[in-house]
C-alpha atoms as a PDB file:
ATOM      1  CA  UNK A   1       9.978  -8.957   1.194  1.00  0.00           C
ATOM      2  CA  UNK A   2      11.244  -5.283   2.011  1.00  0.00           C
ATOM      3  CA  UNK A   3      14.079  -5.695   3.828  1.00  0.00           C
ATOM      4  CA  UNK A   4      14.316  -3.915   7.708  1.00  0.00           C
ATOM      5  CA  UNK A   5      17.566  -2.881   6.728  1.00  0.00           C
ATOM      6  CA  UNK A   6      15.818  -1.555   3.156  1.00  0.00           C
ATOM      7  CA  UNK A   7      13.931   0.968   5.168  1.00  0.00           C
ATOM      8  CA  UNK A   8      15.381   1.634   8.338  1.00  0.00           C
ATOM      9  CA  UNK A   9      18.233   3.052   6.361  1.00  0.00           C
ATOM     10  CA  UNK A  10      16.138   5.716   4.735  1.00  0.00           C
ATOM     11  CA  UNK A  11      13.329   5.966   7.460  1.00  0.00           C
ATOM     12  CA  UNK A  12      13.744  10.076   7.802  1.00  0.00           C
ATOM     13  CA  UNK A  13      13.963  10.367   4.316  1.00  0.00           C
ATOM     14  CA  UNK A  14      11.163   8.156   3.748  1.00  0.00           C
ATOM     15  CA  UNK A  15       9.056   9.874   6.427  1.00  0.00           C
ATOM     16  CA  UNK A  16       9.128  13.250   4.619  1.00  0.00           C
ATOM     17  CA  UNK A  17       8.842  11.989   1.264  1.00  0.00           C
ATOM     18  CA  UNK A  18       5.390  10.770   2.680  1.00  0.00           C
ATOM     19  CA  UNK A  19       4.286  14.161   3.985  1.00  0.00           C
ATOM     20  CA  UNK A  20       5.193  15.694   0.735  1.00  0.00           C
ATOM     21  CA  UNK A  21       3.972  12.903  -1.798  1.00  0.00           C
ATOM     22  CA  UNK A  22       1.234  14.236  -4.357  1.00  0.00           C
ATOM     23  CA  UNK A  23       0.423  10.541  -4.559  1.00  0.00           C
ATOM     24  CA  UNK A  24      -0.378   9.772  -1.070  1.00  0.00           C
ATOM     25  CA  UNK A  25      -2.962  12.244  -2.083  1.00  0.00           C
ATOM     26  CA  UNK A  26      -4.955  10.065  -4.327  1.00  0.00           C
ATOM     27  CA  UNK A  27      -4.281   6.911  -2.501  1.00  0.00           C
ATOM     28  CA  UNK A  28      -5.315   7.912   1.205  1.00  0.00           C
ATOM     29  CA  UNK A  29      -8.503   8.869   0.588  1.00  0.00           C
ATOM     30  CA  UNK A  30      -9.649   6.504  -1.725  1.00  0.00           C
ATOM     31  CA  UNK A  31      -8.262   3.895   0.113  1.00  0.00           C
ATOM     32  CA  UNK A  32     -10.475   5.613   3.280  1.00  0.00           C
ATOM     33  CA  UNK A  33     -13.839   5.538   1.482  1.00  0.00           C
ATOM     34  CA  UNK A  34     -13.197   1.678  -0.031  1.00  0.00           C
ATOM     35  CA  UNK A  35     -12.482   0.450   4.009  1.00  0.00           C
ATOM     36  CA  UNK A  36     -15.565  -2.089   4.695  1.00  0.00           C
ATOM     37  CA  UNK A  37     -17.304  -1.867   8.369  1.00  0.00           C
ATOM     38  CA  UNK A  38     -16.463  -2.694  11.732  1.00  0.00           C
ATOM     39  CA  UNK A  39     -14.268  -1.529  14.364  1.00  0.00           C
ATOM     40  CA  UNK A  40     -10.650  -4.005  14.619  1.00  0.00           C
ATOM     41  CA  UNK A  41      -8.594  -3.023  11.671  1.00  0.00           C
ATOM     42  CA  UNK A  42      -4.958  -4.005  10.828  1.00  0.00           C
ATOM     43  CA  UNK A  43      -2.842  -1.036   8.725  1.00  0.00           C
ATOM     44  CA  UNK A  44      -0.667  -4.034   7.101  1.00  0.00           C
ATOM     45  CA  UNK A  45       2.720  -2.589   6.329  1.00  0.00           C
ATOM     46  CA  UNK A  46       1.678   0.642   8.015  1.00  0.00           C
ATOM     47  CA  UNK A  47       5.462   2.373   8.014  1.00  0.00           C
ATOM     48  CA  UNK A  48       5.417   5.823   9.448  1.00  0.00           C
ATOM     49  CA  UNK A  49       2.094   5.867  10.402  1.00  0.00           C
ATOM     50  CA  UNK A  50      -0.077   8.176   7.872  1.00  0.00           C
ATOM     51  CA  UNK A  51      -2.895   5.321   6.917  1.00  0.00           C
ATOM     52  CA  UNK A  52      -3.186   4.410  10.494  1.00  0.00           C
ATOM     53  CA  UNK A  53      -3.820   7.784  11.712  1.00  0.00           C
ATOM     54  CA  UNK A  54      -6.380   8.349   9.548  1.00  0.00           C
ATOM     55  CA  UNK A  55      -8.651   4.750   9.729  1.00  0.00           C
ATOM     56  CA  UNK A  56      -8.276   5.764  13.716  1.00  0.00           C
ATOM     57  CA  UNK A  57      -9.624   9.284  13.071  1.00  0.00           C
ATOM     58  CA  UNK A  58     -12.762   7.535  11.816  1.00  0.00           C
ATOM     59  CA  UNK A  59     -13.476   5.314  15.189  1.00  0.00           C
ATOM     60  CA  UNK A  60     -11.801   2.138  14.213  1.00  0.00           C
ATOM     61  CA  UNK A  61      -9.276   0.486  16.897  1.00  0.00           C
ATOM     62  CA  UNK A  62      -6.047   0.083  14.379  1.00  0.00           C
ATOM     63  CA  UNK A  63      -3.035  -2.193  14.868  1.00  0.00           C
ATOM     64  CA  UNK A  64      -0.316  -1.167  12.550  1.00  0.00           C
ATOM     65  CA  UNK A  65       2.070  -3.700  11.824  1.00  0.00           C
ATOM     66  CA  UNK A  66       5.597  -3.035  10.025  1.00  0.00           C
ATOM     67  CA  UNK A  67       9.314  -4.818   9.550  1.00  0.00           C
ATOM     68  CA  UNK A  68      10.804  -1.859   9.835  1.00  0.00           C
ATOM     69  CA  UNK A  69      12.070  -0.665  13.350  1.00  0.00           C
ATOM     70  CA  UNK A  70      13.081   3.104  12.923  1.00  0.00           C
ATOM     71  CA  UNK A  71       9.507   3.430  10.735  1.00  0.00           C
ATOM     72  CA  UNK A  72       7.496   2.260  14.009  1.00  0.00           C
ATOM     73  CA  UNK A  73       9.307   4.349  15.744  1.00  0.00           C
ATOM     74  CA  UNK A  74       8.480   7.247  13.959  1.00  0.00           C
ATOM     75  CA  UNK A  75       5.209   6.118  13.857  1.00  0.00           C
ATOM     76  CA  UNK A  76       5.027   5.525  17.912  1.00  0.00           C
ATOM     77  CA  UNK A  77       6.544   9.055  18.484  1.00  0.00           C
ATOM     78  CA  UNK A  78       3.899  10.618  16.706  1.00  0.00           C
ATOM     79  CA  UNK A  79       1.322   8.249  18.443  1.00  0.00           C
ATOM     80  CA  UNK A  80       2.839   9.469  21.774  1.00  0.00           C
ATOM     81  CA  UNK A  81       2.765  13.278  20.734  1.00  0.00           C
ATOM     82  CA  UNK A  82      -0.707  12.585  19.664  1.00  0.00           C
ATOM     83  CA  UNK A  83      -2.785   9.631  20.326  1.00  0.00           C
ATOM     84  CA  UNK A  84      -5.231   8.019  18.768  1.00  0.00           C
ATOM     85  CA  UNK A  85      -4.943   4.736  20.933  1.00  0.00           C
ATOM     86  CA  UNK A  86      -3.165   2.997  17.467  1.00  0.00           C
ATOM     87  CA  UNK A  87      -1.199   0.387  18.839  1.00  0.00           C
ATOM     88  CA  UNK A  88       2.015  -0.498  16.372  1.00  0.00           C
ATOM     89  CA  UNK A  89       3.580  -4.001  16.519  1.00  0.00           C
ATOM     90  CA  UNK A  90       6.669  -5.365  14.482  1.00  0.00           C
ATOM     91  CA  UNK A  91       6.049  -8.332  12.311  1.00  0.00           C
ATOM     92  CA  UNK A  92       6.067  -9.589   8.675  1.00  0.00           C
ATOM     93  CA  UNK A  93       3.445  -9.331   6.225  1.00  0.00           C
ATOM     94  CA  UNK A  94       4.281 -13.004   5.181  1.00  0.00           C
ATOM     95  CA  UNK A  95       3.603 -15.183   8.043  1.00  0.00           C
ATOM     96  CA  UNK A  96       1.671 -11.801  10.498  1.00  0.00           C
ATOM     97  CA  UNK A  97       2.857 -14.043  13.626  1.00  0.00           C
ATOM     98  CA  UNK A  98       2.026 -10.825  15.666  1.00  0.00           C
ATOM     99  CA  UNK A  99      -1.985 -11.295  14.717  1.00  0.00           C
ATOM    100  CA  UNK A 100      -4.249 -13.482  15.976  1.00  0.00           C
ATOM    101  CA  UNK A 101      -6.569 -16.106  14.140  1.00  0.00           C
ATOM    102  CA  UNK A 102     -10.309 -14.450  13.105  1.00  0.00           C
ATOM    103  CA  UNK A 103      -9.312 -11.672  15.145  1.00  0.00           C
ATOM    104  CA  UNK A 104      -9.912  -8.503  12.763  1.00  0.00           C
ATOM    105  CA  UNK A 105     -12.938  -7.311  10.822  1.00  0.00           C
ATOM    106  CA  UNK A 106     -10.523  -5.430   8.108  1.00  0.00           C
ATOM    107  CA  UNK A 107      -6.930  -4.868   6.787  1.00  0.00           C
ATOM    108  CA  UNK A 108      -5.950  -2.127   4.972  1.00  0.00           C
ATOM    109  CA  UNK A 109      -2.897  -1.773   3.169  1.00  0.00           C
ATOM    110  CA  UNK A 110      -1.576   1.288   1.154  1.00  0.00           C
ATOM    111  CA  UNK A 111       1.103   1.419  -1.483  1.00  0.00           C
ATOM    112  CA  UNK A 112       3.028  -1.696  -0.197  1.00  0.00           C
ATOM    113  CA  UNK A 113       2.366  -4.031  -2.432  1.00  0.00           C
ATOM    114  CA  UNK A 114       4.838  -3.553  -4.438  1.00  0.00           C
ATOM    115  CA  UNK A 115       7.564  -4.087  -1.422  1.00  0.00           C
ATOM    116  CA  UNK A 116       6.591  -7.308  -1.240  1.00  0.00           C
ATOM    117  CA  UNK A 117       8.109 -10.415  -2.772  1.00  0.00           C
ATOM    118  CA  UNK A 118       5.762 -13.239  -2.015  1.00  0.00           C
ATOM    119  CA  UNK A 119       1.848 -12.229  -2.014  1.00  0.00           C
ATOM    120  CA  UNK A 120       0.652 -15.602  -2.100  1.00  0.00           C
ATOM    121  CA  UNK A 121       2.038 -15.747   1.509  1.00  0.00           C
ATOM    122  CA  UNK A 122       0.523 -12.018   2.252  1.00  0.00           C
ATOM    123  CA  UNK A 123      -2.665 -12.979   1.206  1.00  0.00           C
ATOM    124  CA  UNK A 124      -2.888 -16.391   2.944  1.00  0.00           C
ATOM    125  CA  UNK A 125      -1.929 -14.641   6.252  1.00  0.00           C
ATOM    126  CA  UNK A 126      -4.238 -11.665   5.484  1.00  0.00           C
ATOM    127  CA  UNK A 127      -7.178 -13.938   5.050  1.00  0.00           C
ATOM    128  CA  UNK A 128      -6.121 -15.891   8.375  1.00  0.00           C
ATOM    129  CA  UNK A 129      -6.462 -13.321  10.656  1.00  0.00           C
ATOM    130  CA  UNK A 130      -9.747 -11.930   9.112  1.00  0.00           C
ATOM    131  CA  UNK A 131     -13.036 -12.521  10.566  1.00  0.00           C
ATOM    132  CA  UNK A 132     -15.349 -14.461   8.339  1.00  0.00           C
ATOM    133  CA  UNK A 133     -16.911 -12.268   6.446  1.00  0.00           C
ATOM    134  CA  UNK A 134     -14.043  -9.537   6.812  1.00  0.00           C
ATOM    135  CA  UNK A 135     -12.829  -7.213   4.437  1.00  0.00           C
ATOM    136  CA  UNK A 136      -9.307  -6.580   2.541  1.00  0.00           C
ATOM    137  CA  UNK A 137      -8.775  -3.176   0.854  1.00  0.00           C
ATOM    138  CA  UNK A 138      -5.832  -1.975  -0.752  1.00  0.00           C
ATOM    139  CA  UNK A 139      -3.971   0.236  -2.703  1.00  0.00           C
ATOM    140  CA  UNK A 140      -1.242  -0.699  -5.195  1.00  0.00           C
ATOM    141  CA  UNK A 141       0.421   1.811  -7.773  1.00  0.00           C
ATOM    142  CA  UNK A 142      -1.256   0.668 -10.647  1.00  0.00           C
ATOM    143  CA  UNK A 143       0.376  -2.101 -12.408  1.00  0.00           C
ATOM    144  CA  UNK A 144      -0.744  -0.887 -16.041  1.00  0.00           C
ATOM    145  CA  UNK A 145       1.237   2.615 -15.732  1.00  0.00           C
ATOM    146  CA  UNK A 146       3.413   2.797 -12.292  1.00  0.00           C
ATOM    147  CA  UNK A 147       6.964   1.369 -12.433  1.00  0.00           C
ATOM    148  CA  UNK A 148       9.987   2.496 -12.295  1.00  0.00           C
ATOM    149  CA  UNK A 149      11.889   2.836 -15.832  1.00  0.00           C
ATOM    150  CA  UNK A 150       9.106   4.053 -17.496  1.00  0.00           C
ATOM    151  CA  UNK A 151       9.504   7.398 -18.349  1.00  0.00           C
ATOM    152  CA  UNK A 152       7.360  10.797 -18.960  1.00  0.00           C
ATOM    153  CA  UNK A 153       7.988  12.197 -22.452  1.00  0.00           C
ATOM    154  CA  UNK A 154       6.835  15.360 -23.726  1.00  0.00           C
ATOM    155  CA  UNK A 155       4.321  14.836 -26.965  1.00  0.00           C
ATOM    156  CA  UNK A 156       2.324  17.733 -28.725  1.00  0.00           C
ATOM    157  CA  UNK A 157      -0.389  19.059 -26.412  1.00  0.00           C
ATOM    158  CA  UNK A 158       1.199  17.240 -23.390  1.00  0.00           C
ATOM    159  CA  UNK A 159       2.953  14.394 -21.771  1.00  0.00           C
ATOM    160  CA  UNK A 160       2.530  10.594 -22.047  1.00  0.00           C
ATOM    161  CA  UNK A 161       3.825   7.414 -20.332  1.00  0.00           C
ATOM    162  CA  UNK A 162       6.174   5.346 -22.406  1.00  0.00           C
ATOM    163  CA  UNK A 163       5.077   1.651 -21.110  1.00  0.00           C
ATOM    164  CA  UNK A 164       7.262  -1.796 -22.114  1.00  0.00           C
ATOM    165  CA  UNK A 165       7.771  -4.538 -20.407  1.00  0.00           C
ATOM    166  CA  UNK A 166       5.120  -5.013 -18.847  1.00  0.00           C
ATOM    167  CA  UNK A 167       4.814  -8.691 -18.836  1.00  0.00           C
ATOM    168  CA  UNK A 168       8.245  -8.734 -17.050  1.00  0.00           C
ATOM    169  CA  UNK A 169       7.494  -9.510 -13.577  1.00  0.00           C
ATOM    170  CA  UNK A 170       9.593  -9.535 -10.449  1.00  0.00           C
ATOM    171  CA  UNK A 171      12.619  -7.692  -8.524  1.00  0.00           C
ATOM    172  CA  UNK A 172      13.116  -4.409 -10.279  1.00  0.00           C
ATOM    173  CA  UNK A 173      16.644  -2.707  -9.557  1.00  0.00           C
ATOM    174  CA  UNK A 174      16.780   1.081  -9.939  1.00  0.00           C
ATOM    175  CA  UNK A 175      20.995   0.691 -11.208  1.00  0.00           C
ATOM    176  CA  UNK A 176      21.027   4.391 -11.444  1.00  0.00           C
ATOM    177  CA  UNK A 177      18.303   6.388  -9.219  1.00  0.00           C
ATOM    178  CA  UNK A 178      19.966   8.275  -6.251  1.00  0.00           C
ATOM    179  CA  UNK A 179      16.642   9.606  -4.533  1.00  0.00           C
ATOM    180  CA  UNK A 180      14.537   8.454  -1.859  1.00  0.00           C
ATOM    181  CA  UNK A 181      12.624   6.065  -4.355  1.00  0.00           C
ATOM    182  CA  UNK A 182      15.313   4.531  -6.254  1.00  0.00           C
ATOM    183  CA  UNK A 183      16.325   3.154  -2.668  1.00  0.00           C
ATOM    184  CA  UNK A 184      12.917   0.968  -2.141  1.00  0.00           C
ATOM    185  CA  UNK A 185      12.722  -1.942  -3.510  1.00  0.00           C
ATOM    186  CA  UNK A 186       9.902  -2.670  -6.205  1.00  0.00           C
ATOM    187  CA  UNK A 187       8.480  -6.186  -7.355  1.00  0.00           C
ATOM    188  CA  UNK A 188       6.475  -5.792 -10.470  1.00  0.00           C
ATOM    189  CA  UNK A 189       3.301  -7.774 -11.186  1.00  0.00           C
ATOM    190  CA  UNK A 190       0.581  -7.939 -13.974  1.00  0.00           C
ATOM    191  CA  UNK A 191      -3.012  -6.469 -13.367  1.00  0.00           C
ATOM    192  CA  UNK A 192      -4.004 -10.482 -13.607  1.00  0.00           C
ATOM    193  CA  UNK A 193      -1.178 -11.672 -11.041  1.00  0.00           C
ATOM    194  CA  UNK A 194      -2.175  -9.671  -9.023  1.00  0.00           C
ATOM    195  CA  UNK A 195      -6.003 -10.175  -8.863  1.00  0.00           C
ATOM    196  CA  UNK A 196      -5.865 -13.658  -9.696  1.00  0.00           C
ATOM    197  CA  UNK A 197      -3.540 -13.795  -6.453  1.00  0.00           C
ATOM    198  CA  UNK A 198      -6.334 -12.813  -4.411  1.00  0.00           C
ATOM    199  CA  UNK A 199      -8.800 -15.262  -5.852  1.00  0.00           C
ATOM    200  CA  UNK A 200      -6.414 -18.385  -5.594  1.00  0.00           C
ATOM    201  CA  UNK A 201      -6.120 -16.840  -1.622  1.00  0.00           C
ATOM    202  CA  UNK A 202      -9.766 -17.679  -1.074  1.00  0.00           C
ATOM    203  CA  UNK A 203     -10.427 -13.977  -1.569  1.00  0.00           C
ATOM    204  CA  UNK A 204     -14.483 -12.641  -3.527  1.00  0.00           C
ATOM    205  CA  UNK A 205     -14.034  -9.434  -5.075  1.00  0.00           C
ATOM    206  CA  UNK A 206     -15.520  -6.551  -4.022  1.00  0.00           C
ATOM    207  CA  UNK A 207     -14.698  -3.699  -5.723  1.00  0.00           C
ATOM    208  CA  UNK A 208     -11.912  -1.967  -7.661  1.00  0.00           C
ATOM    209  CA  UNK A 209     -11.822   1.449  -8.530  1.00  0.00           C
ATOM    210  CA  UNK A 210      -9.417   3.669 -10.314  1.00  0.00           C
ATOM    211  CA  UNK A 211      -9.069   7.349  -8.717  1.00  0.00           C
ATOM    212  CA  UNK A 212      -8.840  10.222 -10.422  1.00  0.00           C
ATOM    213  CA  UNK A 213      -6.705  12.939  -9.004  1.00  0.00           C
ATOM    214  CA  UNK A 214      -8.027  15.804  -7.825  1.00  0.00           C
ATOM    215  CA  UNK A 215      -6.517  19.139 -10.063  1.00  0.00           C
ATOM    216  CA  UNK A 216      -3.615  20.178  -7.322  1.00  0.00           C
ATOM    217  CA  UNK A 217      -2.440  16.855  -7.630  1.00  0.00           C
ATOM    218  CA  UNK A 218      -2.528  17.038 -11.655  1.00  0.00           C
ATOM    219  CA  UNK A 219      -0.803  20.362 -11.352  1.00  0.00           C
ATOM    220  CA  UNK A 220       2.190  19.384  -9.624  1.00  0.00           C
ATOM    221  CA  UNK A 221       2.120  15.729 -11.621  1.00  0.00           C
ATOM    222  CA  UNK A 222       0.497  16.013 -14.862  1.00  0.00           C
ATOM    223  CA  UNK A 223       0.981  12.749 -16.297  1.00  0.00           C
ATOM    224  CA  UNK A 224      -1.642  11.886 -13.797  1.00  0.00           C
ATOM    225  CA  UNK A 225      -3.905  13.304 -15.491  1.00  0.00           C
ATOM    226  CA  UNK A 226      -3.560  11.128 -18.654  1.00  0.00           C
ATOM    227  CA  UNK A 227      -3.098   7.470 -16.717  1.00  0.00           C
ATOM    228  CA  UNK A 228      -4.305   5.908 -13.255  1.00  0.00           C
ATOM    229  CA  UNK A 229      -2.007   6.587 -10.876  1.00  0.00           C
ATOM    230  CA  UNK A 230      -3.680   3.926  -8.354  1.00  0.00           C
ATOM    231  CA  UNK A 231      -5.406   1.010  -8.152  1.00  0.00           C
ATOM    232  CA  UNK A 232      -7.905   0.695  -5.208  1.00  0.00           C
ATOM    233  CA  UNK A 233      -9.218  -3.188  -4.596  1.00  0.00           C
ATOM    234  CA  UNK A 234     -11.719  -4.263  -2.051  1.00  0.00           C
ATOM    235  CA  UNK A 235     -12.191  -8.008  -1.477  1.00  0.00           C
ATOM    236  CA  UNK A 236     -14.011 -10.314   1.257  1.00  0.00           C
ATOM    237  CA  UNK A 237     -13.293 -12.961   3.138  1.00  0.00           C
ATOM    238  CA  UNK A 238     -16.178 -15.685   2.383  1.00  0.00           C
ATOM    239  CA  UNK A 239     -18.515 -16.042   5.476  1.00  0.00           C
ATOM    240  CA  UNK A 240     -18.610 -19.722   5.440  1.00  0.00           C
END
């Protein structure tokens, strides 16, 4: 699990690296559109606030829940300076102690996935405090062609993704990257582990979708042009 020390020691840096992230740009929207109905969503590891805001520009009452301290707080200033009525409560994605039972017709979660060191225990506590019936939607950085160590090279006519390892799951430490990103941590998991997860949860699939970017996005990344830079799952928690 992402530490609170992980991220309250970059929060700042993390909070503009947000606002200027070409691939917040893919995942926020689609991630929008794939959110089932009803009014009482959860923004599960909601950090700084930029999901949140925008399920509560559509309507929905949003609790955002985080581990990290300073990111609420950033969140909660920008709440105050502009509300939306998104209350923001502390709490792990493990065990969500903060939540209620049945209390929630969605979650949401976007880009955190991969912060995470036990999803069995995410998705168990996800499904708890789901209505029957509700609805889970994330976003993950898609396991098939987003981790760290992989690198862009140049080939004729382009760029491409140089993929290995990919069967190698778990912690991933970034030895040598000084930036904002090399200072998150990153659990790798398989396309299957990951859905499969969900189904052993008591999750039905819903939908998955891979977005493309839109060209601005391309322009300033182009190897998202030639690989998904997302992956967009929505799944349902079984009426009966």
């Amino acid at each position: 699990m992402t530490s609170e020390r992980g991220y309250d020691d970059i929060a700042e840096e993390y909070h503009g690296f947000v606002d200027a992230s070409s691939v917040h740009r893919v995942s926020i929207p689609a991630l929008v559109d794939t959110c089932g109905p009803g009014t009482d969503v959860v923004d599960l590891a909601c950090g700084d606030k930029v999901l949140a805001r925008r399920l509560a520009a559509t309507g929905r009452r949003v609790v955002g829940v985080d581990r990290s301290v300073r990111l609420l707080g950033i969140a909660e200033e920008l709440e105050a300076a502009s509300p939306l009525g998104i209350e923001y409560r502390a709490g792990d994605a493990r065990n969500l102690t903060c939540l209620s039972d049945s209390s929630y017709d969605g979650v949401a979660c976007n880009l955190a996935l991969s912060d995470l060191d036990d999803l069995d225990s995410v998705f168990a506590s996800v499904r708890r405090v789901l209505r029957p019936g509700g609805w889970f939607a994330f976003c993950a950085l898609h396991p098939c062609f987003q981790r760290p160590g992989w690198p862009t090279v140049n080939v004729e006519g382009g760029v491409a993704l140089q993929v290995r390892e990919y069967f190698d799951e778990g912690p991933y430490e970034h030895a040598a990257d000084s930036r904002v990103l090399g200072r998150m941590p990153w659990y790798h998991r398989t396309l299957s582990s990951l859905l499969q997860g969900l189904l052993d949860a008591g999750f039905a699939l819903n939908a998955i979708a891979e977005p493309r970017p839109s060209p601005d996005v391309v322009a300033e990344s182009p190897i998202y042009a030639q690989v998904a830079t997302v992956l967009v799952v929505s799944a349902l928690r079984p009426a009966a």
